[in-house]
Protein backbone atom coordinates (compact mmCIF):
# COMPACT_ATOMS: atom_id res chain seq x y z
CA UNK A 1 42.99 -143.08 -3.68
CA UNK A 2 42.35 -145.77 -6.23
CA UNK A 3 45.08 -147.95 -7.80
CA UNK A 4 44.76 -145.58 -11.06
CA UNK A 5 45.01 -142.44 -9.01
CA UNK A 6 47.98 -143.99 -7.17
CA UNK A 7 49.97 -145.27 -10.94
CA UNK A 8 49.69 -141.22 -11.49
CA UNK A 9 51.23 -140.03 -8.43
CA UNK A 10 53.85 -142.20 -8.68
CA UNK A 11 54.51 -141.87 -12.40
CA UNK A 12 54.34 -138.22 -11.91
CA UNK A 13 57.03 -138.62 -9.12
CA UNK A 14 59.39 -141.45 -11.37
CA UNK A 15 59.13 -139.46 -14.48
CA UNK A 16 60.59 -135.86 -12.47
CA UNK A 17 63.29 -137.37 -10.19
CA UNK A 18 64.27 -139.69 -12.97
CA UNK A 19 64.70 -136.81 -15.91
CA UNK A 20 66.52 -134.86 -13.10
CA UNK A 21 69.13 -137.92 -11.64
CA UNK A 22 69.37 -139.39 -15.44
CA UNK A 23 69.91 -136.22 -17.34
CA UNK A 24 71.19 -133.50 -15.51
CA UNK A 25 72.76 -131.22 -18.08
CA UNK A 26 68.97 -131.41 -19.19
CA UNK A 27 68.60 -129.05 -15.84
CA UNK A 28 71.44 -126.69 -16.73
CA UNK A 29 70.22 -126.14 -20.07
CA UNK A 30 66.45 -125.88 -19.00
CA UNK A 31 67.71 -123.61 -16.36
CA UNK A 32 69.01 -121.00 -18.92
CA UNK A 33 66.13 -121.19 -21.34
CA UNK A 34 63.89 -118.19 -21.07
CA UNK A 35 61.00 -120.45 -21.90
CA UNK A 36 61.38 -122.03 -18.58
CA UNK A 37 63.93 -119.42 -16.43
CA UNK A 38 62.95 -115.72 -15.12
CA UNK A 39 65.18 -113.45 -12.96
CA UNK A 40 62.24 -114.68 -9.98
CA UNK A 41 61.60 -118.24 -11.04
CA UNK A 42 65.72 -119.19 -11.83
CA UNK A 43 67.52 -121.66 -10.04
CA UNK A 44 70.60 -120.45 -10.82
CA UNK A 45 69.19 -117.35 -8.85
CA UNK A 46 68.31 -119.49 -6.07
CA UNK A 47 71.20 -121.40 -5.69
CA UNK A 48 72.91 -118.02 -5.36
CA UNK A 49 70.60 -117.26 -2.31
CA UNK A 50 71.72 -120.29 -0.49
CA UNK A 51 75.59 -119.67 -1.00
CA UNK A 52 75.47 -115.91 0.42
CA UNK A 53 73.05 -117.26 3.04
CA UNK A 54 74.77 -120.30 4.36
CA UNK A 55 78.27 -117.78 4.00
CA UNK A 56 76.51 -114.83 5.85
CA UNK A 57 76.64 -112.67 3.07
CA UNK A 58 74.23 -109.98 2.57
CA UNK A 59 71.20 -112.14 0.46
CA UNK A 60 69.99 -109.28 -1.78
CA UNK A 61 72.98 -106.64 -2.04
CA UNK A 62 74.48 -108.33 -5.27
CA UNK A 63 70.56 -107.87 -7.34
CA UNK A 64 71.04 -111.19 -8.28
CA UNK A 65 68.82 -113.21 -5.71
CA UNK A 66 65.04 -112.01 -6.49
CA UNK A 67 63.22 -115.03 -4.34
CA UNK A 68 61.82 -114.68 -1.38
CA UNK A 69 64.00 -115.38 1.76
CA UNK A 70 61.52 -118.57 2.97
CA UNK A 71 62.24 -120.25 -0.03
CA UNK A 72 66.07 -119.50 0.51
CA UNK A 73 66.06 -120.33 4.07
CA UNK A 74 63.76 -123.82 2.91
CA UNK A 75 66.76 -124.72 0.00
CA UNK A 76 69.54 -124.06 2.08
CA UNK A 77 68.43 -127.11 4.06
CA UNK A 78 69.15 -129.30 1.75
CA UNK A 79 72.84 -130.63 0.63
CA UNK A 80 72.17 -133.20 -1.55
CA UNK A 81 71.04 -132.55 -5.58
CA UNK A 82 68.95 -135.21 -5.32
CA UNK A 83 67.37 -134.55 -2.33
CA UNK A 84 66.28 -131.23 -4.09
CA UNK A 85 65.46 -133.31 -7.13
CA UNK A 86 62.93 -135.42 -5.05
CA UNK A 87 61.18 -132.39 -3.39
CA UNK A 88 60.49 -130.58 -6.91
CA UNK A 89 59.14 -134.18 -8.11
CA UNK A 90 57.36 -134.88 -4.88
CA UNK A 91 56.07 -130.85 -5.20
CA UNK A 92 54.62 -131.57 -8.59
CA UNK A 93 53.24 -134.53 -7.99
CA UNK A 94 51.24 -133.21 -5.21
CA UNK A 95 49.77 -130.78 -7.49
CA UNK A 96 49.17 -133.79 -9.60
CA UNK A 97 46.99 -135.66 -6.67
CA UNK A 98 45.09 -132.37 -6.10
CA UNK A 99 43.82 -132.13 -9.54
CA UNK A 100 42.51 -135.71 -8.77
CA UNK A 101 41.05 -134.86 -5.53
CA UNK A 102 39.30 -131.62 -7.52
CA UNK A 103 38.00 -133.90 -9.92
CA UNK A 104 36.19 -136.20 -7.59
CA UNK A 105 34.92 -133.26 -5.62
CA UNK A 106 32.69 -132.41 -8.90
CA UNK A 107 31.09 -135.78 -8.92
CA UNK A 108 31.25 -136.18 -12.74
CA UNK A 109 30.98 -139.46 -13.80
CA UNK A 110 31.80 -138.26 -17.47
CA UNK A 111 35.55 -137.54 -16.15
CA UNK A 112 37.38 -139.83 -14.76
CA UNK A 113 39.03 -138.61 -11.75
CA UNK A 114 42.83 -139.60 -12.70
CA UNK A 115 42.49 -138.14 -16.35
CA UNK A 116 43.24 -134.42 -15.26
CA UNK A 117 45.84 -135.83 -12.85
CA UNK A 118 47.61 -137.92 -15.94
CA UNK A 119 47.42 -134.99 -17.93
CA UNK A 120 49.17 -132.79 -15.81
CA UNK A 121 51.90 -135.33 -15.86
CA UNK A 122 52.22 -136.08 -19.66
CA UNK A 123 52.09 -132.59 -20.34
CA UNK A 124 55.48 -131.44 -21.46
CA UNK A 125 55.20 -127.71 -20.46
CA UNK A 126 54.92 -129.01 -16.62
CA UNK A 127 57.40 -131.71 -16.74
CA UNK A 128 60.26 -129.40 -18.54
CA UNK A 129 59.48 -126.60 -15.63
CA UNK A 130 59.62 -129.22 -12.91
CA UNK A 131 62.96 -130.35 -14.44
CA UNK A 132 64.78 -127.00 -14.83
CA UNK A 133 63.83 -126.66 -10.74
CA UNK A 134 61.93 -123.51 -11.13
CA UNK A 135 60.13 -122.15 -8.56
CA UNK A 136 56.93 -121.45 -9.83
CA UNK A 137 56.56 -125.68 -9.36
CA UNK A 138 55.98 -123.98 -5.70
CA UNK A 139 53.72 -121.22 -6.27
CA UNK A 140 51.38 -123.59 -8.62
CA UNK A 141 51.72 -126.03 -5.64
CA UNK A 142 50.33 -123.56 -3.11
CA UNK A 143 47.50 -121.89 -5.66
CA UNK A 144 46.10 -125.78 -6.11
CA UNK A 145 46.08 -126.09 -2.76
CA UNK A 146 44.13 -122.88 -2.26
CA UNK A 147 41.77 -124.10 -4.79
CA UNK A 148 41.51 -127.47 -3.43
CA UNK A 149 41.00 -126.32 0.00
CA UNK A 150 38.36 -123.66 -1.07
CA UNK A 151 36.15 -126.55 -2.80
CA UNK A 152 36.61 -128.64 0.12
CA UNK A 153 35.08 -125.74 2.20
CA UNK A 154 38.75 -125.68 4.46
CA UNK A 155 38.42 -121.51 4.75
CA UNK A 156 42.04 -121.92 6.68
CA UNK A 157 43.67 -123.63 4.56
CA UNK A 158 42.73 -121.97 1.60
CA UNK A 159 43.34 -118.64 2.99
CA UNK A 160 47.11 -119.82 4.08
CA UNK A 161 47.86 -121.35 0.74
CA UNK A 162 46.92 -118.08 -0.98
CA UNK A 163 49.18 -116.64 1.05
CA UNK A 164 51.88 -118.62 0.60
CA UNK A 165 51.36 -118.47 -2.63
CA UNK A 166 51.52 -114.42 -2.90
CA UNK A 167 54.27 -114.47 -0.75
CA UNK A 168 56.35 -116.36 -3.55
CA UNK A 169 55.34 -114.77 -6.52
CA UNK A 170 53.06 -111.41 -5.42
CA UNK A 171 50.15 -112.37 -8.97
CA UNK A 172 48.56 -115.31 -6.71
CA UNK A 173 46.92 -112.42 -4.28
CA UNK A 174 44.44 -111.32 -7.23
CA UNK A 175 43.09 -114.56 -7.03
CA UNK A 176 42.13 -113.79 -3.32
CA UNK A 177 39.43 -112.48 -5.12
CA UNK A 178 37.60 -115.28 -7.13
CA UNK A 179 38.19 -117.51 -3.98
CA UNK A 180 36.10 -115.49 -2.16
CA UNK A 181 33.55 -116.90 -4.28
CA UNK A 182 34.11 -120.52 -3.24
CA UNK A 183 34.12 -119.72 0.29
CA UNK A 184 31.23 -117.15 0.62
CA UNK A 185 30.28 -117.90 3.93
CA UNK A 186 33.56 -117.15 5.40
CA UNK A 187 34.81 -114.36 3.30
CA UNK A 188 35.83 -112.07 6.45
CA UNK A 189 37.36 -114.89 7.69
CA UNK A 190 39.21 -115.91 4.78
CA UNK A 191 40.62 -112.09 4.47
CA UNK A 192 41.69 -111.92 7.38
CA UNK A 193 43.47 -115.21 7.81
CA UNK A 194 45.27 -114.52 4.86
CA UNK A 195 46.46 -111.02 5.87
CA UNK A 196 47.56 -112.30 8.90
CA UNK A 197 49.34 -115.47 7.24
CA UNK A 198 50.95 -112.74 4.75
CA UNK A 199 52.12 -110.49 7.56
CA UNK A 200 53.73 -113.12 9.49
CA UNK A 201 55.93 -114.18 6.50
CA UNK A 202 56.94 -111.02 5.71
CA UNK A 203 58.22 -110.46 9.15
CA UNK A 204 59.42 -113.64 9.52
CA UNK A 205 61.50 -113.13 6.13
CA UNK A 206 62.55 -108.95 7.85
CA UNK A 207 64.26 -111.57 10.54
CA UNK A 208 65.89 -113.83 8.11
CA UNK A 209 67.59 -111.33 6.46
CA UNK A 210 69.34 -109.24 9.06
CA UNK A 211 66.50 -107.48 10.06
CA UNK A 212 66.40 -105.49 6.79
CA UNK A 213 63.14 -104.83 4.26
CA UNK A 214 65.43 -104.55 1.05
CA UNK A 215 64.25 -107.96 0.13
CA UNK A 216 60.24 -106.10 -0.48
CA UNK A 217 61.95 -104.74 -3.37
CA UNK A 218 64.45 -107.34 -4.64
CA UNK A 219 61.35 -109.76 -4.39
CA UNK A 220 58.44 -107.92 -5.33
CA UNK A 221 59.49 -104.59 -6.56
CA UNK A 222 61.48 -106.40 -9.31
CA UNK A 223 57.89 -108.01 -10.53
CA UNK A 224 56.32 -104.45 -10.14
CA UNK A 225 58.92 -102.14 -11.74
CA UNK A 226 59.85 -104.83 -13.98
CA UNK A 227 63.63 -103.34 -13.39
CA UNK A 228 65.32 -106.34 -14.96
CA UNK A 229 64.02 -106.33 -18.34
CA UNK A 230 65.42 -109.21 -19.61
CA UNK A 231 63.55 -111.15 -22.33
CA UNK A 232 61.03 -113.81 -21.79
CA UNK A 233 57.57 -114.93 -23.19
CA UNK A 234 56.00 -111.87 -21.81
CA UNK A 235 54.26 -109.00 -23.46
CA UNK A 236 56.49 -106.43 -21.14
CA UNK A 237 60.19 -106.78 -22.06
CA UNK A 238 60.00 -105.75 -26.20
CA UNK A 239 57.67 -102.61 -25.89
CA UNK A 240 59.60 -101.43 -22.50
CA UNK A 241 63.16 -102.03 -24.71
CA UNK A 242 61.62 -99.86 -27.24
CA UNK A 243 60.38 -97.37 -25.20
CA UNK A 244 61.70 -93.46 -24.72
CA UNK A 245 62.80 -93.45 -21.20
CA UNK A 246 60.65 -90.73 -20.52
CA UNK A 247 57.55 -92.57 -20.56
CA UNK A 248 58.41 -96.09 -19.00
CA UNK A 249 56.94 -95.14 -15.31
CA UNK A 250 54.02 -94.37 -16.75
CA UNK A 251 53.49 -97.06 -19.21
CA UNK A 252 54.72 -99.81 -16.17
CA UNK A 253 51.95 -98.18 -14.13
CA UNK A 254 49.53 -99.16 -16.90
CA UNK A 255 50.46 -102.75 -17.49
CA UNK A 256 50.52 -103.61 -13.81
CA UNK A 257 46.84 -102.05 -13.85
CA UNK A 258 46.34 -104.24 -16.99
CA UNK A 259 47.36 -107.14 -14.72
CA UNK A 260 44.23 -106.50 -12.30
CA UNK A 261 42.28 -105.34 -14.46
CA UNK A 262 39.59 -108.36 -14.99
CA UNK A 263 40.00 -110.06 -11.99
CA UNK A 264 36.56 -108.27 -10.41
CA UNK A 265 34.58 -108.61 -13.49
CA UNK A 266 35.31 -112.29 -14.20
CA UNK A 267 34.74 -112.98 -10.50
CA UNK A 268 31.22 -111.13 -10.32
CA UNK A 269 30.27 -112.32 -14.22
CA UNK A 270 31.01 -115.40 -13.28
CA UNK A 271 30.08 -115.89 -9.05
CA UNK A 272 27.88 -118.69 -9.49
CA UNK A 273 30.53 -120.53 -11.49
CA UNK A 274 33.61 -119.61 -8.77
CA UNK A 275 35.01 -122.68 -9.88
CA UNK A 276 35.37 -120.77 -13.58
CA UNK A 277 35.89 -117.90 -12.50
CA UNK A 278 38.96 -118.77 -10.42
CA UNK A 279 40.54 -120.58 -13.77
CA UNK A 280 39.43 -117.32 -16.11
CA UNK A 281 41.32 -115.47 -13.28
CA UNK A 282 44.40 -117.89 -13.33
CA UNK A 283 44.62 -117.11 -17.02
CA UNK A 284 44.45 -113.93 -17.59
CA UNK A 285 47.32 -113.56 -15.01
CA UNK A 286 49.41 -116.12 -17.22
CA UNK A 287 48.68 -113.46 -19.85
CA UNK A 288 49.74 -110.24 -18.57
CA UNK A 289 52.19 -111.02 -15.89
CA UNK A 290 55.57 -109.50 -16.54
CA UNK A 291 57.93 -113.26 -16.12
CA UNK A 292 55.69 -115.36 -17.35
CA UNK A 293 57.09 -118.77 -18.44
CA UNK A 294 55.78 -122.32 -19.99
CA UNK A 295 55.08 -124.05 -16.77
CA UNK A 296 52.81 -121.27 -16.21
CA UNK A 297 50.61 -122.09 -19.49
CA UNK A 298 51.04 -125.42 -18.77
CA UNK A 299 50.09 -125.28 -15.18
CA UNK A 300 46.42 -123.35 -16.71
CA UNK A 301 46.21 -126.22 -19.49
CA UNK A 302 45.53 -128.70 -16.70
CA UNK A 303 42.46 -127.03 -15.63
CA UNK A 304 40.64 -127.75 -19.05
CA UNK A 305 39.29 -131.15 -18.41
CA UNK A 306 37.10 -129.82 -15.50
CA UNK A 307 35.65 -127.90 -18.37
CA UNK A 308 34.18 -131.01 -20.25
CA UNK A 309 30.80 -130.42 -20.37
CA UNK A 310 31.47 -127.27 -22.40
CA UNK A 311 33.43 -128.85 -24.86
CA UNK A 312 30.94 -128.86 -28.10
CA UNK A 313 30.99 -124.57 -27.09
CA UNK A 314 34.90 -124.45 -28.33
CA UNK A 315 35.83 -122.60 -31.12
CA UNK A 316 39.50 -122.70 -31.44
CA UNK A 317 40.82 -125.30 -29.50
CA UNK A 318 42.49 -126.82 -32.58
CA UNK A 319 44.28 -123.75 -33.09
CA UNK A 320 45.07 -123.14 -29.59
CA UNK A 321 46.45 -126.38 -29.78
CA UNK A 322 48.84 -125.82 -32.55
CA UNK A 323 50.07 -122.40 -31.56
CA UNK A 324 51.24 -123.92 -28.07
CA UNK A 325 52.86 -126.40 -30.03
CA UNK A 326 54.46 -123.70 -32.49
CA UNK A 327 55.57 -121.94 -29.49
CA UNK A 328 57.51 -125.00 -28.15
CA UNK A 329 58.98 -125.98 -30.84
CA UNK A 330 60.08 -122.36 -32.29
CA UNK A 331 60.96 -120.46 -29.44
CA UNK A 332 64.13 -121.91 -28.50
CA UNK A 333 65.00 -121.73 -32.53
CA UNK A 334 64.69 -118.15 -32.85
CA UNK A 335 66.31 -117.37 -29.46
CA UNK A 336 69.10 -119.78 -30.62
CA UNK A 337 68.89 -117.77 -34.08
CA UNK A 338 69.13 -114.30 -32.19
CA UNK A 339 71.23 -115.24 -29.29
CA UNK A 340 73.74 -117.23 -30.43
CA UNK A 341 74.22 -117.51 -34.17
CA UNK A 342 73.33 -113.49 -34.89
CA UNK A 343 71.79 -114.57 -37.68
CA UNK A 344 68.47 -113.58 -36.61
CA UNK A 345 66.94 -110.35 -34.08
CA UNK A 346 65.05 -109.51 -31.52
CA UNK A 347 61.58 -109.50 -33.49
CA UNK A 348 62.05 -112.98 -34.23
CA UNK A 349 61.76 -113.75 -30.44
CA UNK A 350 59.08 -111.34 -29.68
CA UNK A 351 57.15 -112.31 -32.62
CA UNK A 352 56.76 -115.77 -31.03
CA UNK A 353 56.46 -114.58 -27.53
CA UNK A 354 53.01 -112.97 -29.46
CA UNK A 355 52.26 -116.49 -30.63
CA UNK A 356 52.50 -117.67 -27.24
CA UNK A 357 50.00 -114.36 -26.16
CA UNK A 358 47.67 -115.67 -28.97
CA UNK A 359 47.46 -118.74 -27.70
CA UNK A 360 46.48 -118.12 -24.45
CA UNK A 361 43.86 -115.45 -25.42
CA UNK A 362 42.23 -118.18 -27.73
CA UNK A 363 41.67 -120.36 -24.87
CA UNK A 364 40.32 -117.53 -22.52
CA UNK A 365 37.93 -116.19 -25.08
CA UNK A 366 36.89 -119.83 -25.71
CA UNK A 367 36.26 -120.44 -21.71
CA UNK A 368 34.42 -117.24 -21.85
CA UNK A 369 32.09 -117.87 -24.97
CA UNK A 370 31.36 -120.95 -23.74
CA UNK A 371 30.17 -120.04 -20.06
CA UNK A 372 28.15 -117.45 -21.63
CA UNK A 373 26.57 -119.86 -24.18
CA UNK A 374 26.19 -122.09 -21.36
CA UNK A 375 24.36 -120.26 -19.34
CA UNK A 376 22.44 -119.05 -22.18
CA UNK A 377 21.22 -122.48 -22.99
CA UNK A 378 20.42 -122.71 -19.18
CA UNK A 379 22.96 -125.61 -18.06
CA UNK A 380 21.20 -127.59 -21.28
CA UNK A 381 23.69 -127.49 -24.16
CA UNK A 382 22.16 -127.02 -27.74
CA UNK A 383 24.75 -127.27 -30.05
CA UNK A 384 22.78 -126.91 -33.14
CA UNK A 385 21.66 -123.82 -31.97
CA UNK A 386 23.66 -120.84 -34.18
CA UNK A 387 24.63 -117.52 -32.09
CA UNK A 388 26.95 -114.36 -33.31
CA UNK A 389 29.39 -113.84 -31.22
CA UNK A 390 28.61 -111.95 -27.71
């Protein structure tokens, strides 16, 4: 690591700990923002996972706890604020070095291999998530490392990150699939360490608490059934509030399948690009998953440098660009409009939330279009040459 790559680390590391130890109501408030706070991201929620556990009280009787009983276990072991502070800063920045280390891996002389590490940590999206302590800082954490591993050719790795990785947040298994990709020479392999790494926290997390499964459903079943339907910047919690009772089972059975959906045809569309294919994968999950939240689209955004070479292919990256920043800057208005003032409703939210689900559909359709014109033009880019859209 070069003395560039090292000022990002650390500035990545500084700029965390120090919004978290200078401004801590900045957490609280973060922490209650729906922008940056699910029922299974919250640290509120987790917090309450490490009282009833260090008070042997039963850790998912209450519904309130909806994180997996590792992670508990893992927080409980810390007493100090700061501490916890530094490990969310220290997480972030890891994923920070890793997006360094993917950059030199691609030998690309045009990017310099600290630019997508700086990016990830100027970009605000990130660095408010980090702040507010939510757990997906983790679950990005473990998917990088899955991705990292996988270009490095480390099959075990790789397949144990992935796993850790589902076993926070359950979406990160899909992208079991694109990895395969990167690792075709050791795709039995890779399965099965990963099943095994999977099973092995799940039983270790049955011992945790009490010996008793309830936490599959507190953990998981919550992100299935989508049971706490609470809003967020998802497309899920609006049409399920509107919808007759009758026919929520079967619409939740249809978005989950909505979830999968393209993971298999980006993956084989896209196989000898698994690099891609992985990211096309990574967003569309950011798209349909049922909590998503802004360190989620910000966590995809730092992927987009490796994509320089298809930059004269993008369409809408200017207005991609401005409805992330709409979404930013409006969100917390019209939940502030709804929420607290009255003033305002519950379209005003959702109608953002949309925003939010434009913006990341602009920048998967533009990844798309320009792999296809890509590989159209036969790895040669000719810009001046005019195409309809595919």
């Amino acid at each position: 690591m070069n003395l560039r790559e090292a000022q990002v680390v650390i500035a990545c590391v500084a700029s965390r700990f120090g919004a978290s130890t200078v401004f801590p109501i900045l957490q609280h408030q973060l922490d209650k923002s729906v922008e940056f706070s699910t029922p299974v991201t919250s640290y509120r929620s987790l917090q309450e996972g490490v009282f009833l556990l260090r008070n042997d009280f039963p850790l998912y009787s209450g519904g309130v706890v909806h994180h997996a009983p590792l992670l508990v276990a893992l927080m409980s072991a810390f007493n100090n604020e700061n501490m916890v502070s530094l490990l969310y800063a220290c997480a972030d920045a890891l994923v920070a070095y890793q997006l360094i280390a993917m950059a030199r891996s691609f030998n690309n002389s045009s990017l310099p291999s600290w630019v997508p590490g700086a990016l990830y940590v100027i970009n605000p999206l990130v660095l408010l998530s980090s702040v507010s302590k939510s757990s997906i800082v983790f679950s990005n954490l473990a998917i990088s490392t899955a991705l990292l591993t996988a270009l490095q050719g480390n099959w075990v790795c790789s397949a144990v990150s992935i796993a850790v990785a589902s076993y926070l947040s359950l979406y990160p298994l899909t992208l079991l699939v694109p990895l395969l990709a990167l690792l075709r020479d050791h795709k039995l392999k890779t399965v099965s360490t990963t099943a095994v790494t999977l099973v092995t926290l799940l039983l270790s997390s049955y011992k945790i608490n009490d010996g008793s499964w309830n936490y599959l459903f507190s953990t998981y079943g919550v992100i299935i059934t989508f049971s706490k339907i609470i809003p967020n910047l998802g497309l899920w919690w609006y049409f399920f509030v509107e919808l007759f009772e009758m026919f929520i089972p079967f619409f939740k059975a249809v978005f989950n399948l909505f979830v999968v959906s393209c993971i298999i045809p980006f993956s084989l569309r896209f196989h000898k690009q698994p690099f891609y294919a992985f990211v096309l994968c990574l967003c569309w999950i950011t798209l349909t998953k049922s909590y998503p939240t802004l360190g989620d689209g910000g966590f995809l955004l730092s992927f987009i440098p490796f994509f320089k070479p298809l930059y004269g292919y993008f369409r809408y990256s200017v207005i991609s660009a401005l409805l992330f920043i709409h979404v930013t800057v409006l969100s917390p208005i019209f939940y502030h409009l709804w929420v607290d003032l009255g003033s305002g409703n519950s379209n005003f939210f959702y109608a953002i939330s949309l925003v939010y689900a434009l913006g990341l559909a602009t920048v998967l359709v533009d990844l798309v279009w320009a792999m296809l014109r890509i590989e159209y033009d036969k790895g040669k880019p000719n810009l001046n040459l005019k195409l309809t859209p595919i």
